[in-house]
C-alpha atoms as a PDB file:
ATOM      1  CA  UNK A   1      19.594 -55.335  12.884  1.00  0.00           C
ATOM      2  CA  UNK A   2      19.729 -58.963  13.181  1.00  0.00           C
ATOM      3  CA  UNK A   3      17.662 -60.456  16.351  1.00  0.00           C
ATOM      4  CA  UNK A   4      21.461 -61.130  18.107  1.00  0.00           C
ATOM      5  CA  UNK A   5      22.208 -57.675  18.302  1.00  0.00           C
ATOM      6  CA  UNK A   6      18.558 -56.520  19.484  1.00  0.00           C
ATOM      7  CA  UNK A   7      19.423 -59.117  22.580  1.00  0.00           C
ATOM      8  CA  UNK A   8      22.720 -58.028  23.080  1.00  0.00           C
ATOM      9  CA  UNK A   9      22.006 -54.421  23.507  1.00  0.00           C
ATOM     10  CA  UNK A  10      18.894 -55.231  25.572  1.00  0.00           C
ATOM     11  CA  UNK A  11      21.254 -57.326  27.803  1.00  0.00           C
ATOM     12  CA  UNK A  12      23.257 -54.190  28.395  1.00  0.00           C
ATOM     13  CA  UNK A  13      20.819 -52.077  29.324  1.00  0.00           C
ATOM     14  CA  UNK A  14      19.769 -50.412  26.079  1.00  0.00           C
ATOM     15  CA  UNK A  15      15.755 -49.806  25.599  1.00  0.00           C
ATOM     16  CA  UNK A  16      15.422 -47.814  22.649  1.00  0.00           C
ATOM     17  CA  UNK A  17      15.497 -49.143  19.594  1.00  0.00           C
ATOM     18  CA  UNK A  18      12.662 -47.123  17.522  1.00  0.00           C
ATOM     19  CA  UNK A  19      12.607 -47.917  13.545  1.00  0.00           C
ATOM     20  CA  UNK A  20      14.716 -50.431  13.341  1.00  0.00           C
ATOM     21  CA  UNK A  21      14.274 -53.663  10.977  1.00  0.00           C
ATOM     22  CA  UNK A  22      13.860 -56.556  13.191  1.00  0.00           C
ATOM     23  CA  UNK A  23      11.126 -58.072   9.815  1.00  0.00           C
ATOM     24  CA  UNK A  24      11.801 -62.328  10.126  1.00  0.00           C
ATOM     25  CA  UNK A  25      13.594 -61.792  13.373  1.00  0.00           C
ATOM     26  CA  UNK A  26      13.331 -65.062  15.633  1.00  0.00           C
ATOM     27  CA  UNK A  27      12.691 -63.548  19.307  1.00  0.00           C
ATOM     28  CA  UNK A  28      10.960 -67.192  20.575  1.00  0.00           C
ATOM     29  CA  UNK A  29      10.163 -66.371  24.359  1.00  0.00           C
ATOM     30  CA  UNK A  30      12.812 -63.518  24.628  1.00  0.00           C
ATOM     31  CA  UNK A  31      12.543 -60.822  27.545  1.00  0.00           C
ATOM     32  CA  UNK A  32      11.755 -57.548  26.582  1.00  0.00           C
ATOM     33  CA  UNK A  33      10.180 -55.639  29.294  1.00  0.00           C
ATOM     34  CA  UNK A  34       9.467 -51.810  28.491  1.00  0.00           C
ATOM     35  CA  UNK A  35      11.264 -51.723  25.077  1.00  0.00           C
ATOM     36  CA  UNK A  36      10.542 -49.608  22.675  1.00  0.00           C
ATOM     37  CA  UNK A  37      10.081 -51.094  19.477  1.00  0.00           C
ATOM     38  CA  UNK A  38       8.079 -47.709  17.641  1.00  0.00           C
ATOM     39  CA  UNK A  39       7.532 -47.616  14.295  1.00  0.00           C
ATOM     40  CA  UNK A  40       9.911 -51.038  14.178  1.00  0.00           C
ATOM     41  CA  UNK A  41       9.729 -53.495  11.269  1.00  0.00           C
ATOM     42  CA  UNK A  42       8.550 -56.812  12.704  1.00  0.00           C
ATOM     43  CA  UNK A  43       7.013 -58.490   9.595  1.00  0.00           C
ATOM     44  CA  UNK A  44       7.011 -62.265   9.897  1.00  0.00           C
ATOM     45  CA  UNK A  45       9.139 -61.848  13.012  1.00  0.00           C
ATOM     46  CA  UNK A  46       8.812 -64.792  15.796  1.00  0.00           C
ATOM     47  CA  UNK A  47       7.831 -63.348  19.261  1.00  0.00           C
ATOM     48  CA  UNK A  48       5.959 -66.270  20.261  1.00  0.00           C
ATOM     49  CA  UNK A  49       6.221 -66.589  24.050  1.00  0.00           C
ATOM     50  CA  UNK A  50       7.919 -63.389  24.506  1.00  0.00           C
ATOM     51  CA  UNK A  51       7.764 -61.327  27.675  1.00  0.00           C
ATOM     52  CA  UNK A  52       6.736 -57.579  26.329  1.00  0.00           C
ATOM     53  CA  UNK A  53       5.274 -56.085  29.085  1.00  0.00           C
ATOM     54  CA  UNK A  54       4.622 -52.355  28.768  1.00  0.00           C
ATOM     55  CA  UNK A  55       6.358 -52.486  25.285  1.00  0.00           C
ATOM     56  CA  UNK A  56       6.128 -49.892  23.083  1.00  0.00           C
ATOM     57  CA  UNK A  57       5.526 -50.763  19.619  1.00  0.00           C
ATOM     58  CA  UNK A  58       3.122 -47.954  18.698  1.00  0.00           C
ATOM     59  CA  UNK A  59       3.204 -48.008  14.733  1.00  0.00           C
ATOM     60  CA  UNK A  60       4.800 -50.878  14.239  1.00  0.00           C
ATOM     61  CA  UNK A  61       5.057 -53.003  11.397  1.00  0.00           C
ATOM     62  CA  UNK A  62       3.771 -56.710  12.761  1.00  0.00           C
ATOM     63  CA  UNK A  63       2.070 -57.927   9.379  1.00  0.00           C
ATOM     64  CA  UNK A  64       2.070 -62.143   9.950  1.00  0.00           C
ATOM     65  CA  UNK A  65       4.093 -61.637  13.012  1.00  0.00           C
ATOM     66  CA  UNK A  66       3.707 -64.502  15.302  1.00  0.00           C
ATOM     67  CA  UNK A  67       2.758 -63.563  18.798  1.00  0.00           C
ATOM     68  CA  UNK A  68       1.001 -66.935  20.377  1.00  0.00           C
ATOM     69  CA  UNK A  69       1.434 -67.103  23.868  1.00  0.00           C
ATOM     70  CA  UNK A  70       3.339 -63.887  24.253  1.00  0.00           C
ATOM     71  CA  UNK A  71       2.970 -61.525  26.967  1.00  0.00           C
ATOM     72  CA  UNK A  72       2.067 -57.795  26.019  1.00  0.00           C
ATOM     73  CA  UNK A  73       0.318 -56.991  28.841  1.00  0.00           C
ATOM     74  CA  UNK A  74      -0.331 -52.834  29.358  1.00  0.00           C
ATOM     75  CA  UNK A  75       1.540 -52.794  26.080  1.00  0.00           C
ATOM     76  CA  UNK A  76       1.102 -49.485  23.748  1.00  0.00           C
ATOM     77  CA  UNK A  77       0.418 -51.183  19.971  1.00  0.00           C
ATOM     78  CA  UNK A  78      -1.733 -47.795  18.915  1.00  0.00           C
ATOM     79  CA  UNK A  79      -1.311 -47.687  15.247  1.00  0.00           C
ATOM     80  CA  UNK A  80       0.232 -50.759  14.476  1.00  0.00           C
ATOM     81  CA  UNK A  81      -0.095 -52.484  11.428  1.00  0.00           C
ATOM     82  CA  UNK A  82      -1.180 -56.249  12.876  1.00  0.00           C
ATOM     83  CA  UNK A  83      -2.736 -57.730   9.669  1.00  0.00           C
ATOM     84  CA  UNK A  84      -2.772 -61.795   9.785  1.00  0.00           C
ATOM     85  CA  UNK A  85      -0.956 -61.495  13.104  1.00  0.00           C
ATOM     86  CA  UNK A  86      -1.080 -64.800  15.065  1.00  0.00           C
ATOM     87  CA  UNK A  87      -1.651 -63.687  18.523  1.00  0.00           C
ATOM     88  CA  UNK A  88      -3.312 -66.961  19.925  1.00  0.00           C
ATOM     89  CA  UNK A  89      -3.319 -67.133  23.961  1.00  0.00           C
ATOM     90  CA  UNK A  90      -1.314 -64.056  23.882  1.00  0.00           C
ATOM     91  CA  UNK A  91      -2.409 -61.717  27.202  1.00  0.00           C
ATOM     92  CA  UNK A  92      -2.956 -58.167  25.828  1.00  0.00           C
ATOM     93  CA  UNK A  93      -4.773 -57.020  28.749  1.00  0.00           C
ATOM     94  CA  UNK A  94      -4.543 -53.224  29.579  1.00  0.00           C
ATOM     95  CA  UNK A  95      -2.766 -52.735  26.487  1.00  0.00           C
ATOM     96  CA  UNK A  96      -3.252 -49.514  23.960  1.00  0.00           C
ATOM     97  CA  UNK A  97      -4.321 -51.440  20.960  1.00  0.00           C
ATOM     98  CA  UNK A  98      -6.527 -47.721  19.468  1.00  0.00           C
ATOM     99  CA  UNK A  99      -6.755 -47.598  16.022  1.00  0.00           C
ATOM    100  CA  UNK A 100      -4.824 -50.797  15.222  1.00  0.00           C
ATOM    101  CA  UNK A 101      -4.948 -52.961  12.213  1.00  0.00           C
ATOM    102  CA  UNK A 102      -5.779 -56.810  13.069  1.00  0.00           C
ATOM    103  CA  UNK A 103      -7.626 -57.590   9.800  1.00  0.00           C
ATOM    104  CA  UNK A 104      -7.410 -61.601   9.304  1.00  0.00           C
ATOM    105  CA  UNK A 105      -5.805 -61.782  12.321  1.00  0.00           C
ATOM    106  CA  UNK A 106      -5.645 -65.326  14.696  1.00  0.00           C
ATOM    107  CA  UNK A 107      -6.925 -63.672  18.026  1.00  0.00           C
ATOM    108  CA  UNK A 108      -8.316 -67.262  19.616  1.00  0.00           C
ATOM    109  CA  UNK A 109      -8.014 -67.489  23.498  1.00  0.00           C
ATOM    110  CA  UNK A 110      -6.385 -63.967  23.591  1.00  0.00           C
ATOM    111  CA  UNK A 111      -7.042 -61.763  26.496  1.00  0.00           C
ATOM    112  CA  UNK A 112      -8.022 -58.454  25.957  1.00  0.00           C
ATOM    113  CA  UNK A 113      -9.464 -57.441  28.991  1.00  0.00           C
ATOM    114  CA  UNK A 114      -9.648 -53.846  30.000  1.00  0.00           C
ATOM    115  CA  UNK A 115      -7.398 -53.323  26.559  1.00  0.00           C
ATOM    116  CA  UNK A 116      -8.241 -50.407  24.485  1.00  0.00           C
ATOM    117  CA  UNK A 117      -9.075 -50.864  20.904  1.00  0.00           C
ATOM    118  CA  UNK A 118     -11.042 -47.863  20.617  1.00  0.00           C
ATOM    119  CA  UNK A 119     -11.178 -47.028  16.509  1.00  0.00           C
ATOM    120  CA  UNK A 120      -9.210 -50.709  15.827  1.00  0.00           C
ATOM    121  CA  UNK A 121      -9.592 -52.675  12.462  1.00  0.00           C
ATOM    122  CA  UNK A 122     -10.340 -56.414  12.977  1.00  0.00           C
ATOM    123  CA  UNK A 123     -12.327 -57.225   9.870  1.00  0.00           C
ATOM    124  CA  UNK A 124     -12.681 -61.023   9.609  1.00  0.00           C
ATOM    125  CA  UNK A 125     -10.739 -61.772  12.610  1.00  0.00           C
ATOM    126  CA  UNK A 126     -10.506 -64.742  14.754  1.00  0.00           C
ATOM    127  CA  UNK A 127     -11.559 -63.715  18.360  1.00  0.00           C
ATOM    128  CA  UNK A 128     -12.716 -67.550  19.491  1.00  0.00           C
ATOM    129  CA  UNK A 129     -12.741 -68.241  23.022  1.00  0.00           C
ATOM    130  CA  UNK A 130     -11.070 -64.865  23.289  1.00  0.00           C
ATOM    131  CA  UNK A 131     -11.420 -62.877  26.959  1.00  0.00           C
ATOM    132  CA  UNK A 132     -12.740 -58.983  25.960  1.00  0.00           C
ATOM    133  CA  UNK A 133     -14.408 -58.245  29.385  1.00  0.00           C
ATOM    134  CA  UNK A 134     -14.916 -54.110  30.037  1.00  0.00           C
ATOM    135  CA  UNK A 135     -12.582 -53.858  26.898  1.00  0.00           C
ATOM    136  CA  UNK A 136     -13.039 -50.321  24.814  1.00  0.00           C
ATOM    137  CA  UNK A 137     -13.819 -51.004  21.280  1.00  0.00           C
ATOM    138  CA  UNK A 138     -15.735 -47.848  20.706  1.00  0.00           C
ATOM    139  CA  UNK A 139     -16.121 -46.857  16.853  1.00  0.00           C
ATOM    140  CA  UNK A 140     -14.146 -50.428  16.013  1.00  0.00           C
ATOM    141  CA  UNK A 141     -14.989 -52.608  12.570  1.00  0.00           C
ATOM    142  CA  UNK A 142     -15.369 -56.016  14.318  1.00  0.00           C
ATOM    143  CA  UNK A 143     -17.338 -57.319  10.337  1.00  0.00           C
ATOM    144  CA  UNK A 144     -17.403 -61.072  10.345  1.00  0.00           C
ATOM    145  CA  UNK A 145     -15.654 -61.635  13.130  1.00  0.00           C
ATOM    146  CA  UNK A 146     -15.724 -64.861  14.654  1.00  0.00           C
ATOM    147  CA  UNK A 147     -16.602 -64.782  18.463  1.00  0.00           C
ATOM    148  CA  UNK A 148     -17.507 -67.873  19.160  1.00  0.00           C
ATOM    149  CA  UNK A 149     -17.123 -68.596  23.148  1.00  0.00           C
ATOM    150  CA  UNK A 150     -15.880 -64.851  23.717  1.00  0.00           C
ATOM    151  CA  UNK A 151     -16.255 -63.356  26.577  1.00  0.00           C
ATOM    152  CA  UNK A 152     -17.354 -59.590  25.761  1.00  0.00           C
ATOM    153  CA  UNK A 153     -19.259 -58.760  29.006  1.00  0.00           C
ATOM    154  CA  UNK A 154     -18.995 -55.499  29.870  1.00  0.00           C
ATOM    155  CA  UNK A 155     -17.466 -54.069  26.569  1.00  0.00           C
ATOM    156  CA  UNK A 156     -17.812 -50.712  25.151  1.00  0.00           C
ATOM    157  CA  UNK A 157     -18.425 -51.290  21.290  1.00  0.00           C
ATOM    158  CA  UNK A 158     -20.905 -48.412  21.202  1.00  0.00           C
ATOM    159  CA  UNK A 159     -20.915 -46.543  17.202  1.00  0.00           C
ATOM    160  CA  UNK A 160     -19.209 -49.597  15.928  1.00  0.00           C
ATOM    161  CA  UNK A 161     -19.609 -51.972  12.780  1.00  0.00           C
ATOM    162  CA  UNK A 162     -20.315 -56.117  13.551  1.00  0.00           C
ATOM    163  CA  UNK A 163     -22.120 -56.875  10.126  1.00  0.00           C
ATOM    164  CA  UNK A 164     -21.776 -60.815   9.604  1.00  0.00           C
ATOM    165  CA  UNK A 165     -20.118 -61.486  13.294  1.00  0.00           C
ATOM    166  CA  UNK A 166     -20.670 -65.105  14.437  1.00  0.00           C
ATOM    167  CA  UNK A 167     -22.023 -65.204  17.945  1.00  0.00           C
ATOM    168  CA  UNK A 168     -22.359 -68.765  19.311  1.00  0.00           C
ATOM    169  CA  UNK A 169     -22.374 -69.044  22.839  1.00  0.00           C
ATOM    170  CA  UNK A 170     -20.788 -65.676  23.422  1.00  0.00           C
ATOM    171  CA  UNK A 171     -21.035 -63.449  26.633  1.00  0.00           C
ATOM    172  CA  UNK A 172     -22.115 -60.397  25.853  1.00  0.00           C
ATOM    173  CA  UNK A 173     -23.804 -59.427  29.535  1.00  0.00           C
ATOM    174  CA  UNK A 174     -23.951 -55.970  30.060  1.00  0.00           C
ATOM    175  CA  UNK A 175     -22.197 -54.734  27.057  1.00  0.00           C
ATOM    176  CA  UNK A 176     -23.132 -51.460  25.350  1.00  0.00           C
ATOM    177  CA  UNK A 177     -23.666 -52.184  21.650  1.00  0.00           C
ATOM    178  CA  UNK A 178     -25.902 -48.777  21.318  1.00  0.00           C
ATOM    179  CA  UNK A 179     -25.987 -47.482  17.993  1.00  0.00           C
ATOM    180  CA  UNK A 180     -23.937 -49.846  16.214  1.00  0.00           C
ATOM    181  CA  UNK A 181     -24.400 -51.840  12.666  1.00  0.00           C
ATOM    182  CA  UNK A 182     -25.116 -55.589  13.269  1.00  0.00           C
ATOM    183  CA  UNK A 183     -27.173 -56.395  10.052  1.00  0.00           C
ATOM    184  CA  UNK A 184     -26.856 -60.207   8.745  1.00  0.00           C
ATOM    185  CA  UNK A 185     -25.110 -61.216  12.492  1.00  0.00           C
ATOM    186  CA  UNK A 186     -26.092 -64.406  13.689  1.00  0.00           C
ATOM    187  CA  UNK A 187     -26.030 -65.488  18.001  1.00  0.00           C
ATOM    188  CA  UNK A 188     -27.049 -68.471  18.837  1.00  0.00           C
ATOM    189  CA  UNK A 189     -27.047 -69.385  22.435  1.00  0.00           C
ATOM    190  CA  UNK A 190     -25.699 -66.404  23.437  1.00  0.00           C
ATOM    191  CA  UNK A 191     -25.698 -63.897  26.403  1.00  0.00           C
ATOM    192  CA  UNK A 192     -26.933 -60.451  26.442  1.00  0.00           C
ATOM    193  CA  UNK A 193     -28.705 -59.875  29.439  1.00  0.00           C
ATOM    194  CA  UNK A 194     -28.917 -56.266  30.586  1.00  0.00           C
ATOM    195  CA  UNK A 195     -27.224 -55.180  27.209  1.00  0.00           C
ATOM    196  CA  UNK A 196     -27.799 -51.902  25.313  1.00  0.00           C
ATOM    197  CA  UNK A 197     -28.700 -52.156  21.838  1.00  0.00           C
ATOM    198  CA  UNK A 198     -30.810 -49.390  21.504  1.00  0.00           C
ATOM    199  CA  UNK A 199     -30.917 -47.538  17.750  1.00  0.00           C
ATOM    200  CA  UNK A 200     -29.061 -50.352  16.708  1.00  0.00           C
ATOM    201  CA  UNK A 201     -29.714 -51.710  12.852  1.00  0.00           C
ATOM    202  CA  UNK A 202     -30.243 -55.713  12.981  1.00  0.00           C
ATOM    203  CA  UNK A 203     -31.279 -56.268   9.482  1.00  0.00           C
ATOM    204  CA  UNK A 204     -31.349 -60.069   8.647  1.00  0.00           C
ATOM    205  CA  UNK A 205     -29.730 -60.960  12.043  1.00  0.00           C
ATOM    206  CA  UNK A 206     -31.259 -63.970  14.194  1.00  0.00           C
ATOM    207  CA  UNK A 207     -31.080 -64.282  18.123  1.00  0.00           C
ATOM    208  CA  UNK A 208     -31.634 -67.942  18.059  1.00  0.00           C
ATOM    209  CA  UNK A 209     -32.267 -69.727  21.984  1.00  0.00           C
ATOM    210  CA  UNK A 210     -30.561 -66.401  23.192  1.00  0.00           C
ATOM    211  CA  UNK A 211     -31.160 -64.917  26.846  1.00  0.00           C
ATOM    212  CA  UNK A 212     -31.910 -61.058  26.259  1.00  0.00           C
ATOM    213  CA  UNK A 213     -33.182 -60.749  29.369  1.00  0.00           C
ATOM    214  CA  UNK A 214     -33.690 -57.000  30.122  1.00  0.00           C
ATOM    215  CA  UNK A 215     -31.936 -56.188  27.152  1.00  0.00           C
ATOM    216  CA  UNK A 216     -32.531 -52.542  25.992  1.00  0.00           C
ATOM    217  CA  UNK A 217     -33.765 -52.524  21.337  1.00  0.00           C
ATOM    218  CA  UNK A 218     -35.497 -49.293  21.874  1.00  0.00           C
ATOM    219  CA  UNK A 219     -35.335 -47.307  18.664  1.00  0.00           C
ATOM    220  CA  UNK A 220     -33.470 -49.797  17.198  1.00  0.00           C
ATOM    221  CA  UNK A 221     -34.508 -51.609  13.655  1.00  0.00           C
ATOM    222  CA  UNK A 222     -35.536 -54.633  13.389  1.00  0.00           C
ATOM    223  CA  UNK A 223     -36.277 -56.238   9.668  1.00  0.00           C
ATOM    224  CA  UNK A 224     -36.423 -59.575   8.880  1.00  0.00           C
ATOM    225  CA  UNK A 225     -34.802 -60.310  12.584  1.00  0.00           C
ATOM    226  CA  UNK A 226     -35.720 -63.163  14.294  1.00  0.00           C
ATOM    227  CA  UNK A 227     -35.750 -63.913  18.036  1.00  0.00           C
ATOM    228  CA  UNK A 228     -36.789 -67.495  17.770  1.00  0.00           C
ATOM    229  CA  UNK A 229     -36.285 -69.433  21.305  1.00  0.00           C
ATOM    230  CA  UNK A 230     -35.346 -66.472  22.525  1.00  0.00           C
ATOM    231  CA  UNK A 231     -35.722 -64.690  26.549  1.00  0.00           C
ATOM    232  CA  UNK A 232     -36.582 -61.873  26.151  1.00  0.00           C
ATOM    233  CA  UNK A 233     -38.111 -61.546  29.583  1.00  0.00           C
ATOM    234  CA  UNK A 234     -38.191 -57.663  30.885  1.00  0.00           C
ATOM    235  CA  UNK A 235     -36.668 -56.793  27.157  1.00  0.00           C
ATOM    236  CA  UNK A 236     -37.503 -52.609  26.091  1.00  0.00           C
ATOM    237  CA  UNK A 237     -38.563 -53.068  21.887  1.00  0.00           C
ATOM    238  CA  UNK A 238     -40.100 -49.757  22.437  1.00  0.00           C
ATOM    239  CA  UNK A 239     -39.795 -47.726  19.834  1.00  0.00           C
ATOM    240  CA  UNK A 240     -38.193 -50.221  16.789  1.00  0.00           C
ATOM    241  CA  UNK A 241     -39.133 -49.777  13.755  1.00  0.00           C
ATOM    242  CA  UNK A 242     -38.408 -51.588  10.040  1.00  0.00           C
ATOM    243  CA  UNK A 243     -35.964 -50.427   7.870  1.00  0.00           C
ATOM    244  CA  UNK A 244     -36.454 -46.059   6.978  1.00  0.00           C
ATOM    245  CA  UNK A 245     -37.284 -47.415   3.714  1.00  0.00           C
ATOM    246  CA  UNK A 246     -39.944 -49.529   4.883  1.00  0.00           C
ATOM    247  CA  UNK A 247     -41.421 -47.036   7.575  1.00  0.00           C
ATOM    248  CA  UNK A 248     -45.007 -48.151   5.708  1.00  0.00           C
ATOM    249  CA  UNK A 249     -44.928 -51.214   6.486  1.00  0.00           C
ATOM    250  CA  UNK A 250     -44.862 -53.528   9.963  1.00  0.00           C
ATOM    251  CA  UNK A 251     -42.085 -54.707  11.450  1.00  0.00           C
ATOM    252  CA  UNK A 252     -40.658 -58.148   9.440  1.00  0.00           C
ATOM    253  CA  UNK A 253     -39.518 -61.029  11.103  1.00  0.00           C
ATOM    254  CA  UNK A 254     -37.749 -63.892   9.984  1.00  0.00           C
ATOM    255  CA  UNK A 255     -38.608 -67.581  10.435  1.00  0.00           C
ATOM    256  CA  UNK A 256     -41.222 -67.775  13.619  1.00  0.00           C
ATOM    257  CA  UNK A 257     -40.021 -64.605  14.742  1.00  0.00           C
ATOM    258  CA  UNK A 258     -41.879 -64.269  18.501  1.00  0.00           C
ATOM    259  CA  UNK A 259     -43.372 -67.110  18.010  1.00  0.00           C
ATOM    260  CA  UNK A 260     -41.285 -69.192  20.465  1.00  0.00           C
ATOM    261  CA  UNK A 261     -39.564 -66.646  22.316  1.00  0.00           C
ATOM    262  CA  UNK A 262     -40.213 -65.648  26.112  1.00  0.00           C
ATOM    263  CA  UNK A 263     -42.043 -62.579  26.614  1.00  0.00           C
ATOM    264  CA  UNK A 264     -42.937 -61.948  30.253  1.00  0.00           C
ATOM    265  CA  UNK A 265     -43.479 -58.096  31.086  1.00  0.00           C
ATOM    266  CA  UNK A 266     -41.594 -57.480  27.520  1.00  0.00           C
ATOM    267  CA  UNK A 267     -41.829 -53.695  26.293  1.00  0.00           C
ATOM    268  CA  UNK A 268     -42.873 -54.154  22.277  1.00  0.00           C
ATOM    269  CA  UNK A 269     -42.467 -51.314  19.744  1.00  0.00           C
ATOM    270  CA  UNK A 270     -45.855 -50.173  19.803  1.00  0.00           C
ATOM    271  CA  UNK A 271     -45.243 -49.899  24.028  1.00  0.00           C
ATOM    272  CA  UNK A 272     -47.719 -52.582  24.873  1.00  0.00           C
ATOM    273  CA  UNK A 273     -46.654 -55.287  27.219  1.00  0.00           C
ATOM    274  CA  UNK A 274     -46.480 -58.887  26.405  1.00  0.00           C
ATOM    275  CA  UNK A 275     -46.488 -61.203  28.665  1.00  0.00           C
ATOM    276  CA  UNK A 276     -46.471 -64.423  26.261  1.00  0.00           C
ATOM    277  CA  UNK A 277     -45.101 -67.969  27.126  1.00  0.00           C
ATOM    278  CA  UNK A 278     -43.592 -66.956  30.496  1.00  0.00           C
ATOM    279  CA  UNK A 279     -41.988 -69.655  32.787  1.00  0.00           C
ATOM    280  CA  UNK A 280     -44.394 -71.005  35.475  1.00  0.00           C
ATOM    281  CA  UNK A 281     -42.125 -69.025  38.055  1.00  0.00           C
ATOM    282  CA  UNK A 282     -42.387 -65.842  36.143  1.00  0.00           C
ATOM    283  CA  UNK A 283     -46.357 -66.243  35.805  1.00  0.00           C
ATOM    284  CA  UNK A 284     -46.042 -66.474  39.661  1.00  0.00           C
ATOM    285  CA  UNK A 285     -45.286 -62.726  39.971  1.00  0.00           C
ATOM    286  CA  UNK A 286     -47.633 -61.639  37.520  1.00  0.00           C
ATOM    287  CA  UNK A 287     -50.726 -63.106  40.112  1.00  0.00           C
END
């Protein structure tokens, strides 16, 4: 089906068109409300600046797709195959995005807010500047991942894997990042106050001049990590411990470590409280 035909019978009131082969299809800024596009074949299709609002395109075929700008808002993409996908400034927010492929894919400025992507694939994806607030991404593979300027406040990413992610300057308030794999992950100047990364493993990873402020790392483990610069004012370490294969020996730290950081009534492993470096006003409520 070529993309005239698609339009045609859209026109006329037709909604259904399930498994068809739409693959290098231009569909620039076309109007597609509540079509169902299951299981279609949209590979290297245009779509860019489409309106597909509560589409259905559950197990669709959208490898290199372009989808910048479009709107897919409380759209169902479960299952679809979204390798290398350009979705740039695209709003996806509310939409069904579990157990999706977006390996590779261009994600920068997209919204994603309240979106499930529970059990998604987005291995070495571009997720700059992208909007992920209260999003589920529960059990996802986020691995080098850039989020740079994301806004992740809020988001469910408990059980998941972020080994190598690039954190600068993201929000991560609030989040739940509880038993999750975030060895070699690097945030600088980021944002996790109140966040849960308890029994998390954060081998090799640096918080550089991040605020952790009351940010739960009990029973997580921490081995060659470094919190240099760091706030970790009213932070719970109680209870981390080095890698199980280094259960011998202390706790390793890279670089200065706590050296720099802000401890002021900060839980440590061993469940003594430091109150190191705290800011003149903090020191106030200590009197």
């Amino acid at each position: 089906m070529n993309a005239e035909e698609l339009l045609e019978r859209y026109a006329n009131g037709e909604r259904d068109f399930a498994e068809v082969d739409l693959s290098n299809a231009n569909l620039k800024k076309s109007k597609l409300i509540d079509i169902n596009l299951t299981k279609t074949n949209l590979t290297d299709a245009d779509l860019s600046g489409a309106e597909l609002m509560n589409a259905n395109l559950s197990g669709a075929n959208l490898i290199s797709a372009e989808l910048m700008n479009a709107n897919l808002s409380g759209a169902n993409l479960s299952d679809a195959n979204m390798d290398c996908i350009d979705l740039s400034d695209a709003n996806l927010s509310n939409a069904n995005l579990s157990e999706a492929h977006l390996d590779g894919a261009q994600l920068i400025n997209a919204n994603f807010s309240d979106a499930n992507l529970k059990g998604a694939w987005l291995e070495g994806a571009d997720l700059s500047g992208a909007n992920l607030s209260n999003a589920c991404l529960e059990k996802a593979n986020l691995g080098h991942t850039d989020l740079t300027d994301a806004n992740l406040s809020g988001v469910n990413l408990k059980s998941g894997f972020l080994s190598g992610i690039n954190c600068e300057n993201t929000n991560l308030n609030g989040a739940d990042l509880s038993d999750t794999d975030i060895t070699e992950a690097y945030f600088e100047k980021a944002t996790l106050i109140g966040t849960n990364l308890s029994n998390t493993k954060l081998h090799q990873t640096g918080f550089w001049n991040s605020d952790l402020t009351g940010a739960n790392f009990s029973g997580a483990v921490l081995d060659e990590t470094s919190f240099e610069g760091a706030n970790l004012s009213n932070a719970n370490l109680k209870g981390a411990q080095p890698e199980p294969t280094l259960l011998t020996q202390r706790i390793r730290l890279m670089g200065k470590g706590f050296e720099e950081a802000i401890l002021c009534k900060t839980i440590m492993p061993d469940g003594s409280i430091r109150n190191d470096n705290c800011m003149p006003e903090q020191s106030n409520e200590l009197i």
